[in-house]
Protein backbone atom coordinates (compact mmCIF):
# COMPACT_ATOMS: atom_id res chain seq x y z
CA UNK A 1 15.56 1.84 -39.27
CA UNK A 2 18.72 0.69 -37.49
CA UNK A 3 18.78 -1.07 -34.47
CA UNK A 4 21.55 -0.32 -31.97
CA UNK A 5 22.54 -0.71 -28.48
CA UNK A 6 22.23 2.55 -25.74
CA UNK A 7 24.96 2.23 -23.13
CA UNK A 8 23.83 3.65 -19.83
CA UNK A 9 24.64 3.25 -16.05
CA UNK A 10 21.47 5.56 -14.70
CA UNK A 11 18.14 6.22 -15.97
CA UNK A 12 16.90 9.83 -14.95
CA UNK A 13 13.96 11.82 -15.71
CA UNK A 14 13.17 15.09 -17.12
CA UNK A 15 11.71 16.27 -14.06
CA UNK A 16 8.13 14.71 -13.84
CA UNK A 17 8.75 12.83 -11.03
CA UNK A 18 8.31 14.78 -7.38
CA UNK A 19 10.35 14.31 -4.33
CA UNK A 20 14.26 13.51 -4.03
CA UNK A 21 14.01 10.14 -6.41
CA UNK A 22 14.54 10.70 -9.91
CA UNK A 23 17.12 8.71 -11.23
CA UNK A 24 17.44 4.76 -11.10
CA UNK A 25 20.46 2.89 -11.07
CA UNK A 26 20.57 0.23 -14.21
CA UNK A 27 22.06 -2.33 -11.81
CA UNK A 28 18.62 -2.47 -9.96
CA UNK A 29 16.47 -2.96 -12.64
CA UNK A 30 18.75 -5.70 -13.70
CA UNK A 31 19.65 -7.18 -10.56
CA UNK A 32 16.85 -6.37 -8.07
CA UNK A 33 13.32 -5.79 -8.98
CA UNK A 34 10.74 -8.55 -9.08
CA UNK A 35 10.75 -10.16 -12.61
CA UNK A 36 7.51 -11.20 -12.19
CA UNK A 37 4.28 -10.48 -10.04
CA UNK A 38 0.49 -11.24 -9.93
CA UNK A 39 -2.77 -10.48 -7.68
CA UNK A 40 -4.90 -13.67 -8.17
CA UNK A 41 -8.46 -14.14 -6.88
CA UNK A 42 -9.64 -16.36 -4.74
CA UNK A 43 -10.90 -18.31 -7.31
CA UNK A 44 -7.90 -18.74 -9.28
CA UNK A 45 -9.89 -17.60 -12.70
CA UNK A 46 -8.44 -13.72 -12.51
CA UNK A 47 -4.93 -12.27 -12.70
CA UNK A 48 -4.37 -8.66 -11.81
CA UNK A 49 -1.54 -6.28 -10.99
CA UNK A 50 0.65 -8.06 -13.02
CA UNK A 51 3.91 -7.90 -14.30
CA UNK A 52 5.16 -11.03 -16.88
CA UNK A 53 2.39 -13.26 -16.30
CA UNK A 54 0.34 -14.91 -19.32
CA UNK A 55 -1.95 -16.79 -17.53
CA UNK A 56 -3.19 -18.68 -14.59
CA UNK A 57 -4.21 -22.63 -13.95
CA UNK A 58 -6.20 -23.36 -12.10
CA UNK A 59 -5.70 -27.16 -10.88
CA UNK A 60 -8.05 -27.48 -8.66
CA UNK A 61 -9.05 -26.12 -4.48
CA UNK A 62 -6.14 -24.35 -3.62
CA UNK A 63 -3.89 -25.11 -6.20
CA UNK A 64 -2.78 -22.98 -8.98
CA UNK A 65 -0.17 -22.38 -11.80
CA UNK A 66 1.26 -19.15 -12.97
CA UNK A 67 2.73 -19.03 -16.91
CA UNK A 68 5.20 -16.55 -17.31
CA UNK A 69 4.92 -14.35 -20.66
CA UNK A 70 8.54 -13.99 -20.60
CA UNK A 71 10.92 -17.03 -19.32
CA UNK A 72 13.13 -17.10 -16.42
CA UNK A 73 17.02 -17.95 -17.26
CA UNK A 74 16.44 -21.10 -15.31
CA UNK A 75 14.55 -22.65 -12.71
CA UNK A 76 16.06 -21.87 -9.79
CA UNK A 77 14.55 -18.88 -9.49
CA UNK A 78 12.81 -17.06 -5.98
CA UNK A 79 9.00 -17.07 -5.63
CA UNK A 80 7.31 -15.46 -2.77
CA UNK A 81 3.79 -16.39 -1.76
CA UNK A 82 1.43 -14.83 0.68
CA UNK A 83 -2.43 -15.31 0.98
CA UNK A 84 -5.13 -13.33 2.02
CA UNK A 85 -6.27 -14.82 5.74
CA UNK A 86 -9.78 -15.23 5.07
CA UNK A 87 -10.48 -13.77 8.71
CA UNK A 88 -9.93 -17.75 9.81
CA UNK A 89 -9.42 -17.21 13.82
CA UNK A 90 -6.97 -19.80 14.83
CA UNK A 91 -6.65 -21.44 11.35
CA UNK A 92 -3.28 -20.44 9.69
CA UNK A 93 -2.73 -20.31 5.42
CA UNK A 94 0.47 -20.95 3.85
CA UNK A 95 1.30 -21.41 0.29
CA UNK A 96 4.09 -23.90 -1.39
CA UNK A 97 5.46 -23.79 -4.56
CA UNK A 98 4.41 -27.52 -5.71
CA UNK A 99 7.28 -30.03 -5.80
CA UNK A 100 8.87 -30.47 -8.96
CA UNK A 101 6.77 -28.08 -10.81
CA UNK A 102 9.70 -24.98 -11.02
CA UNK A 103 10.27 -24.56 -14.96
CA UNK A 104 11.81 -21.73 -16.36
CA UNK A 105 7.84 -21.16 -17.84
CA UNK A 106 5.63 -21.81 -15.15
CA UNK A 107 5.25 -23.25 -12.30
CA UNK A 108 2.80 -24.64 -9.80
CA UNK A 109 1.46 -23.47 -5.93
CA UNK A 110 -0.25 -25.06 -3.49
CA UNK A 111 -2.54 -22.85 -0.50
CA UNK A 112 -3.15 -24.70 2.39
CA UNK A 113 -5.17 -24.34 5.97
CA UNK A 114 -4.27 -25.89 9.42
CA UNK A 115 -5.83 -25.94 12.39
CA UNK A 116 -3.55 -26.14 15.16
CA UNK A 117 -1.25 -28.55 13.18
CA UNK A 118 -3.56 -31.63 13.34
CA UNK A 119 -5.37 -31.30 9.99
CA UNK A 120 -4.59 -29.80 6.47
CA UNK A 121 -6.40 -29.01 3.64
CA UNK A 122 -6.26 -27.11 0.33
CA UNK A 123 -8.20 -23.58 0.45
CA UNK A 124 -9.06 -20.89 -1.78
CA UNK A 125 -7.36 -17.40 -0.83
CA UNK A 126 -6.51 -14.34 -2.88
CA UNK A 127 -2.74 -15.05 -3.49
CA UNK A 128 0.00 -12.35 -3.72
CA UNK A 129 3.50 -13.58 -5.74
CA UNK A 130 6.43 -12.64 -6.56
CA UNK A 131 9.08 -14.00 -8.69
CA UNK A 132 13.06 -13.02 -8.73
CA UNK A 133 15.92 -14.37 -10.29
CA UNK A 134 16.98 -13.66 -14.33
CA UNK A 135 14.96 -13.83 -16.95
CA UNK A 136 15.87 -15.45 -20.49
């Protein structure tokens, strides 16, 4: 069998598809969909919902790694973090990517709690990322 190349500008369907979207402009796929995403639990042990993720690390409260089954073209790439509130009242969650840990493989978040700005502390949440930029 011969490999070749298919030269395309839209990708449409054969009619399976309901509604007024059925075709999908190659630019998009290329250019603007998430090239990577991943559900983790609160415990850090499970991925789910994913999309080019290998595995998870779990480095310890509140701090995690994702592995990327495919590499990014570099390491300058987007990743957007929420977490799951935890019902904490006046106690607000953020996640970081981890300084210095962006590789075109992996790389490393932190989760963190405050309470009204005067204390800070690592926390297990279920984590929602996302990862743009161009893959390898």
């Amino acid at each position: 069998m011969a490999n070749g190349t298919i030269a395309f500008d839209t990708l449409s369907t054969s009619g399976q598809i309901t509604g007024t979207a059925k075709s999908l402009d190659t630019d998009y796929v290329v250019n603007g969909s998430a090239k990577a995403l991943c559900h983790v639990s609160a415990d850090g042990a499970t991925a789910s919902n994913t999309l080019n993720v290998s595995s998870l690390d779990d480095d310890g409260t509140g701090d995690r790694g994702i592995n990327f089954s495919s590499n990014m073209g570099n390491a300058t790439y987007i990743v957007t973090l929420t977490s799951e509130d935890g019902n904490s009242g006046s106690l607000n969650r953020t996640c970081d990517v981890s300084d210095g840990t962006m590789a075109t493989g992996a790389f490393d978040f932190e989760c963190v709690m405050t309470n009204n700005l005067t204390a800070r502390s690592n926390t297990d949440n279920i984590n929602f990322v996302s990862v743009h930029g161009d893959l390898a």
